[in-house]
N, C-alpha and C. Protein backbone atom coordinates (compact mmCIF):
# COMPACT_ATOMS: atom_id res chain seq x y z
N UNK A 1 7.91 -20.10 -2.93
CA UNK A 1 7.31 -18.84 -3.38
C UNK A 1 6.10 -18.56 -2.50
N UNK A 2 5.91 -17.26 -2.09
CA UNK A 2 4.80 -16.90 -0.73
C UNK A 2 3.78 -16.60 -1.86
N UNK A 3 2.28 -16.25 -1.40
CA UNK A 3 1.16 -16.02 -1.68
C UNK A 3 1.46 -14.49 -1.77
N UNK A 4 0.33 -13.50 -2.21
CA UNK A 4 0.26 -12.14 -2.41
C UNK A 4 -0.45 -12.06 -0.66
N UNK A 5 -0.08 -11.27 -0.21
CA UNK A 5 -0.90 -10.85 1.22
C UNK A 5 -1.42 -9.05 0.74
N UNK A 6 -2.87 -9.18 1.08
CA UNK A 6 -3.56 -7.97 0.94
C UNK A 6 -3.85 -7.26 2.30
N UNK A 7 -3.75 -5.91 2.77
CA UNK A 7 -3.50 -5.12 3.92
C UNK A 7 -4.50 -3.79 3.55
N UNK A 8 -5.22 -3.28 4.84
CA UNK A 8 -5.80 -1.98 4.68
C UNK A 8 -5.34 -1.52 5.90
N UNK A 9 -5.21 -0.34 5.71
CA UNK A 9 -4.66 1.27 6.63
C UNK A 9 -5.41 2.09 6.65
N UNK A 10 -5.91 2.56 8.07
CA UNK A 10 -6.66 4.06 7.77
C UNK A 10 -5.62 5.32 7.47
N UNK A 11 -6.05 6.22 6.57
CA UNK A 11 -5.13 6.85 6.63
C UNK A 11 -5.82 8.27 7.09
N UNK A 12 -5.28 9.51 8.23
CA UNK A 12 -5.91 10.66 8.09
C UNK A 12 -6.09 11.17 6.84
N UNK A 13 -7.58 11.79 7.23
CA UNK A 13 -7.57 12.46 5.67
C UNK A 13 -6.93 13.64 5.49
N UNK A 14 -6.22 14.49 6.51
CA UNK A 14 -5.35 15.36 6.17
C UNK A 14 -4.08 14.66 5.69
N UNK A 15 -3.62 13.97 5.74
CA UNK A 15 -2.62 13.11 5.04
C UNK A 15 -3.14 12.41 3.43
N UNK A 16 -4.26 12.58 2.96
CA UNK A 16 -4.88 11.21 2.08
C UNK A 16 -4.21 11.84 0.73
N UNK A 17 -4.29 13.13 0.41
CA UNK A 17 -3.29 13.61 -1.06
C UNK A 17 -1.68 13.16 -0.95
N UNK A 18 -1.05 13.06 0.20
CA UNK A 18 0.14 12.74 0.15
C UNK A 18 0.25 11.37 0.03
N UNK A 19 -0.65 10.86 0.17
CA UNK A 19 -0.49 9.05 0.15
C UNK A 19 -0.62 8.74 -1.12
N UNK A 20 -1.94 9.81 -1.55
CA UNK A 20 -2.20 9.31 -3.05
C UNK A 20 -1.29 9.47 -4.02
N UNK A 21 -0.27 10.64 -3.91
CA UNK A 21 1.02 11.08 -4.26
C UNK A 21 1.83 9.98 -4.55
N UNK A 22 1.85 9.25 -3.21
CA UNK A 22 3.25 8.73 -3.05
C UNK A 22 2.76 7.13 -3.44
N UNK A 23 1.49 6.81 -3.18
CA UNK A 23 1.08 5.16 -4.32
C UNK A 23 1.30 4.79 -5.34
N UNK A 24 1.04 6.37 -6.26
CA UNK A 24 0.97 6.59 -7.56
C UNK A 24 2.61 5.86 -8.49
N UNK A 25 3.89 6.32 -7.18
CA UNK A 25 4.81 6.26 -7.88
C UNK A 25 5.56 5.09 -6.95
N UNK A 26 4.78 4.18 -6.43
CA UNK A 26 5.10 2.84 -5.71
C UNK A 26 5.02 1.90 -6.65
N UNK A 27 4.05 1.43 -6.87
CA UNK A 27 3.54 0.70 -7.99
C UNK A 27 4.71 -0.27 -8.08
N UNK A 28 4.45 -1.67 -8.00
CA UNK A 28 5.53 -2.58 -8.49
C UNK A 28 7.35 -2.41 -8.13
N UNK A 29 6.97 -1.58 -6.66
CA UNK A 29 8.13 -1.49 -6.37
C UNK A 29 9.03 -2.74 -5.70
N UNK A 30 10.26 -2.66 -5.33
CA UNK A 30 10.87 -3.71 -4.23
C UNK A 30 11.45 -3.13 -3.45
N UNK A 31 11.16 -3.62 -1.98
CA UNK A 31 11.28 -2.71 -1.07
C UNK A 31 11.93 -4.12 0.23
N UNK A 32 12.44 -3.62 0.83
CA UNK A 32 12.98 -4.48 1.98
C UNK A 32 12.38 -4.55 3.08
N UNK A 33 12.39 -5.52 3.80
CA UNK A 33 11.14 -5.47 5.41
C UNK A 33 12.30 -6.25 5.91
N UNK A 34 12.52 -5.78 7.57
CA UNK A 34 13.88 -6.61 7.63
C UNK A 34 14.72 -7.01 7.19
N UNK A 35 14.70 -8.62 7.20
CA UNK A 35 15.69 -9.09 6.06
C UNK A 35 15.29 -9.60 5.06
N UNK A 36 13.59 -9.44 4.62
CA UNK A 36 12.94 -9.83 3.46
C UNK A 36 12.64 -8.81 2.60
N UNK A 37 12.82 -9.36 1.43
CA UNK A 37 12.40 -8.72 -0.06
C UNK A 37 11.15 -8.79 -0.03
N UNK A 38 10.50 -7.56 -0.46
CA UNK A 38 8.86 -7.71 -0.87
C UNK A 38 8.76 -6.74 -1.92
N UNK A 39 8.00 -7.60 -3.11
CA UNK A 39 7.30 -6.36 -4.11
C UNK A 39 5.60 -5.69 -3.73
N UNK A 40 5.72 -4.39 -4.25
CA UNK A 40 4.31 -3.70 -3.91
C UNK A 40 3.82 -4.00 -4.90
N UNK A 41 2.70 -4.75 -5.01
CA UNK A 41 1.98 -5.29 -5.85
C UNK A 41 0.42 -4.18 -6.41
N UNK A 42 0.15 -4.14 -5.96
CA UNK A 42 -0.75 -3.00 -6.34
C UNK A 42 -1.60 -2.17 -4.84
N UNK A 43 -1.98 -0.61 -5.27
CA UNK A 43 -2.38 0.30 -4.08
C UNK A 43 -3.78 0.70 -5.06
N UNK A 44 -4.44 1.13 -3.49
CA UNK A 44 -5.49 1.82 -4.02
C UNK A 44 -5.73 2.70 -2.54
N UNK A 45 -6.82 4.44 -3.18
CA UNK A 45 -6.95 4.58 -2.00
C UNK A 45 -8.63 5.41 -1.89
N UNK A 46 -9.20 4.18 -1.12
CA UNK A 46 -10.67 4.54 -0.83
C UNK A 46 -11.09 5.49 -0.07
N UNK A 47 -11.80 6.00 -0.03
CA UNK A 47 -12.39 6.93 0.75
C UNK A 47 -14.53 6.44 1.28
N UNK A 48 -14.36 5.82 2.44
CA UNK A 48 -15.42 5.36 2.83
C UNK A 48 -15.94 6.05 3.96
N UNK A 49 -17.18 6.32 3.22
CA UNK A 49 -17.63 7.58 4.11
C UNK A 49 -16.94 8.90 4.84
N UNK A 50 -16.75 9.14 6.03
CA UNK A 50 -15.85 10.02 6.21
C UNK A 50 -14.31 9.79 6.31
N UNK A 51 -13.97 8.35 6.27
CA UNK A 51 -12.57 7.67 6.80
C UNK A 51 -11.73 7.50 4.84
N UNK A 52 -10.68 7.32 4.85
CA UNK A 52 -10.00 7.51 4.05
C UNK A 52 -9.27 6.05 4.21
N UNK A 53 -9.07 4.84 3.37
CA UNK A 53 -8.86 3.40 3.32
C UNK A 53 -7.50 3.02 2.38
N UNK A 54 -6.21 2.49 2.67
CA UNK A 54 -5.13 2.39 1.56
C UNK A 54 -5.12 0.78 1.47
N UNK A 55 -5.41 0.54 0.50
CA UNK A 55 -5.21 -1.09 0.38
C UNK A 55 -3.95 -1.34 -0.51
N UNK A 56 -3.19 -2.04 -0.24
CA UNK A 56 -2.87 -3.01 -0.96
C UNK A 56 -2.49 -3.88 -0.87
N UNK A 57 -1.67 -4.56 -1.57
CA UNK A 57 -0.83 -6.05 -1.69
C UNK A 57 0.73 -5.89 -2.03
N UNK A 58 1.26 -6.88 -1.18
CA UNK A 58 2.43 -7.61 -1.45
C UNK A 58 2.75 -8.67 -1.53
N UNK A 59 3.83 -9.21 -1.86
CA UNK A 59 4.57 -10.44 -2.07
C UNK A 59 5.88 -10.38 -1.93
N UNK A 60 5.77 -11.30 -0.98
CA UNK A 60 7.46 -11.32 -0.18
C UNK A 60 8.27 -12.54 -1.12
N UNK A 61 9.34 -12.03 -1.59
CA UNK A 61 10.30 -13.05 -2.09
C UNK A 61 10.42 -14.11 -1.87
């Protein structure tokens, strides 16, 4: 069993409502990476200073 791995992305902020959109309904998903299984473990999306920040976590099967 793997560890949770945590990741940040800048995201444009002309893009940052569509991300927030589309996190909202990720949540605890399972999603495929190659030939590995990974669940989306939890998103968030910061906004630091002028830059716009998507964190989250997964866990690969």
């Amino acid at each position: 069993m793997s560890l949770p791995w945590g990741v940040k992305e800048t995201v444009d902020s002309d893009h940052a409502d569509d991300v927030s959109a589309f996190i909202a309904t990720a949540e605890e998903s399972d999603i495929t990476v190659g030939e590995r299984k990974a669940k989306l473990l939890k998103f968030g999306l910061k906004q630091v200073k002028d830059k716009h920040l998507l964190i989250y976590r997964y866990k690969l099967s």
